[in-house]
Protein backbone atom coordinates (compact mmCIF):
# COMPACT_ATOMS: atom_id res chain seq x y z
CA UNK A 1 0.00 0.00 0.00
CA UNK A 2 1.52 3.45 -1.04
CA UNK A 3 1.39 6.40 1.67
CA UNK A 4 -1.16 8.07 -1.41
CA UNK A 5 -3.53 5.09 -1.28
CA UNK A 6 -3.36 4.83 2.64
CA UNK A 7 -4.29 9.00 2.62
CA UNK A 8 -6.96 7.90 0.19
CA UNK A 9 -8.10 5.61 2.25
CA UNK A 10 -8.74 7.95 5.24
CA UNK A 11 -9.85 10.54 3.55
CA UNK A 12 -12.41 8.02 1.95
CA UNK A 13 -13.53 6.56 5.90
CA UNK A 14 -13.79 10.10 6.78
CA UNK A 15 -16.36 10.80 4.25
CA UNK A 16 -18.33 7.62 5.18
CA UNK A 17 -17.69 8.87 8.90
CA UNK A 18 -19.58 12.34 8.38
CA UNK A 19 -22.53 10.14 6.23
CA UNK A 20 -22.85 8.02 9.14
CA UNK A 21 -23.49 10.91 11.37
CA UNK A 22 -25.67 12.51 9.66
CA UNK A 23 -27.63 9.42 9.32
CA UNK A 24 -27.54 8.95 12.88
CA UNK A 25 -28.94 11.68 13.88
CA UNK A 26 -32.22 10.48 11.38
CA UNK A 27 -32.20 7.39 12.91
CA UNK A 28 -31.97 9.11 17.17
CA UNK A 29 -35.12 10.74 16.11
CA UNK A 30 -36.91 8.07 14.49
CA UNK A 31 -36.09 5.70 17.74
CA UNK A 32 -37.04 8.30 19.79
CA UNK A 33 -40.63 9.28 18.06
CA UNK A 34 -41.21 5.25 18.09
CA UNK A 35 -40.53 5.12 21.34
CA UNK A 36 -42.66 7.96 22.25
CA UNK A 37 -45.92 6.40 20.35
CA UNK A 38 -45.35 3.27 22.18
CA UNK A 39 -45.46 4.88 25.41
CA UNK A 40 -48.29 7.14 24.83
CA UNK A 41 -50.49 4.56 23.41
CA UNK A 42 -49.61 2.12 26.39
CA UNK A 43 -50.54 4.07 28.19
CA UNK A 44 -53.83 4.88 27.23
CA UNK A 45 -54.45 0.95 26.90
CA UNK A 46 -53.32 0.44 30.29
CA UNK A 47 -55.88 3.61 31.22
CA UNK A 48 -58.75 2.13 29.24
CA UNK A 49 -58.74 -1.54 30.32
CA UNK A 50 -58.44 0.23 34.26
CA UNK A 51 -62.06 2.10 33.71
CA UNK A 52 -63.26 -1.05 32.07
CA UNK A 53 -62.86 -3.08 35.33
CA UNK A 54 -59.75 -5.66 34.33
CA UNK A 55 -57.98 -7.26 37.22
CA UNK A 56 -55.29 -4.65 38.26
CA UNK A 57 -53.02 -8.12 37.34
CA UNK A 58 -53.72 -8.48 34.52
CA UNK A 59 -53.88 -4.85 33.08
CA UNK A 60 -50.24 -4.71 31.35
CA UNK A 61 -50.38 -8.23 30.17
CA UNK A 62 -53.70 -7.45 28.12
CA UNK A 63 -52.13 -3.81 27.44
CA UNK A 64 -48.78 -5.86 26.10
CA UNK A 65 -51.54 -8.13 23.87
CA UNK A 66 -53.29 -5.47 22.13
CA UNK A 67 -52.25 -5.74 18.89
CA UNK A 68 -51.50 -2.09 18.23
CA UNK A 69 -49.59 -2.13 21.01
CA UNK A 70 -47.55 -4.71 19.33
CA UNK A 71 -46.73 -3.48 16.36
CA UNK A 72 -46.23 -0.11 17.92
CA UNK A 73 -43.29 -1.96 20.19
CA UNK A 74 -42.14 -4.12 16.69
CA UNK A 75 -41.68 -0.33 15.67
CA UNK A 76 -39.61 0.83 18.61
CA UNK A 77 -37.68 -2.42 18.35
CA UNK A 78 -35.94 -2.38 14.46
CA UNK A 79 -35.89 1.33 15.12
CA UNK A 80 -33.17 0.67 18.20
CA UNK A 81 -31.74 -2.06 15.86
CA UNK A 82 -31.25 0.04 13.08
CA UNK A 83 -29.81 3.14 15.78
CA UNK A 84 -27.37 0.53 17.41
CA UNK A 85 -26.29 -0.89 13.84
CA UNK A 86 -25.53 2.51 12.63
CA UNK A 87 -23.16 3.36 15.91
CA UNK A 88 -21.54 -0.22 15.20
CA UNK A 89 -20.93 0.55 11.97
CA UNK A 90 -19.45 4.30 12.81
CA UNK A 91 -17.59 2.74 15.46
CA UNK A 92 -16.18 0.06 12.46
CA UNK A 93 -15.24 3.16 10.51
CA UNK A 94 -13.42 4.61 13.15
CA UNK A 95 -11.01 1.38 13.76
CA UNK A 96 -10.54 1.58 9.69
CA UNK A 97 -9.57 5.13 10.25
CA UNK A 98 -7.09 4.51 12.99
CA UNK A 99 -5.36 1.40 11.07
CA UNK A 100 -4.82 3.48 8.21
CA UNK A 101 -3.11 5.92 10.65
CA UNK A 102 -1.25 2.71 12.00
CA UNK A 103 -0.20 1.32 8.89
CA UNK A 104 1.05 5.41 7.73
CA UNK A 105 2.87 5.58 10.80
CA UNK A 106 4.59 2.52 10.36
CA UNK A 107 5.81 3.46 6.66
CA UNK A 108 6.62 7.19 7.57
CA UNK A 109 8.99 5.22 10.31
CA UNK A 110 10.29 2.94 7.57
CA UNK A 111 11.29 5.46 4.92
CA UNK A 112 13.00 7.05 8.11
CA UNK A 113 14.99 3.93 9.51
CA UNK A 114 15.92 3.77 5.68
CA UNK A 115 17.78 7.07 5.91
């Protein structure tokens, strides 16, 4: 690998890097709106089967069973996923960064020795 392909290279991750981010921060609010629908409408099931009479018990497992309530935390769920695969992947693009930095090093200190 020449030093030009290895600067390539980072300047390449970099790019990826600042995508990544940006496509974070879509994905933060995404989680965080599912999140938010979940909870609210929850809570409203949990509130409704209360003035209906359930079993104070039972209230969150039927809440938890309501099939809007379901998909609503299926939602939440592959939003996280998709949040947490996006920081692994920035977090992979960051190791790629520093082993290019690594490997640069290490030739910048071989031309030297060479001297």
């Amino acid at each position: 690998m020449t030093p030009q392909e290895i600067i390539n290279g980072v300047r390449n991750k970099n790019r990826q890097l600042t995508d990544k981010n940006d496509e974070l921060k879509v994905l933060i609010e995404e989680f965080s709106m599912a999140t938010a629908d979940y909870r609210i409408e929850r809570a409203k099931k949990i509130l409704d089967l209360k003035s209906q009479g359930h079993p104070v018990t039972l209230i969150k497992e039927l809440a938890n069973g309501d099939k809007n309530i379901a998909e609503l935390k299926y939602k939440m769920m592959v939003a996280e996923g998709v949040y947490n695969a996006c920081r692994s992947a920035i977090n992979n693009i960051r190791i790629s960064i520093d082993s290019y930095r690594s490997i640069l090093t290490w030739l910048r200190a071989e031309l030297n020795s060479g001297d």
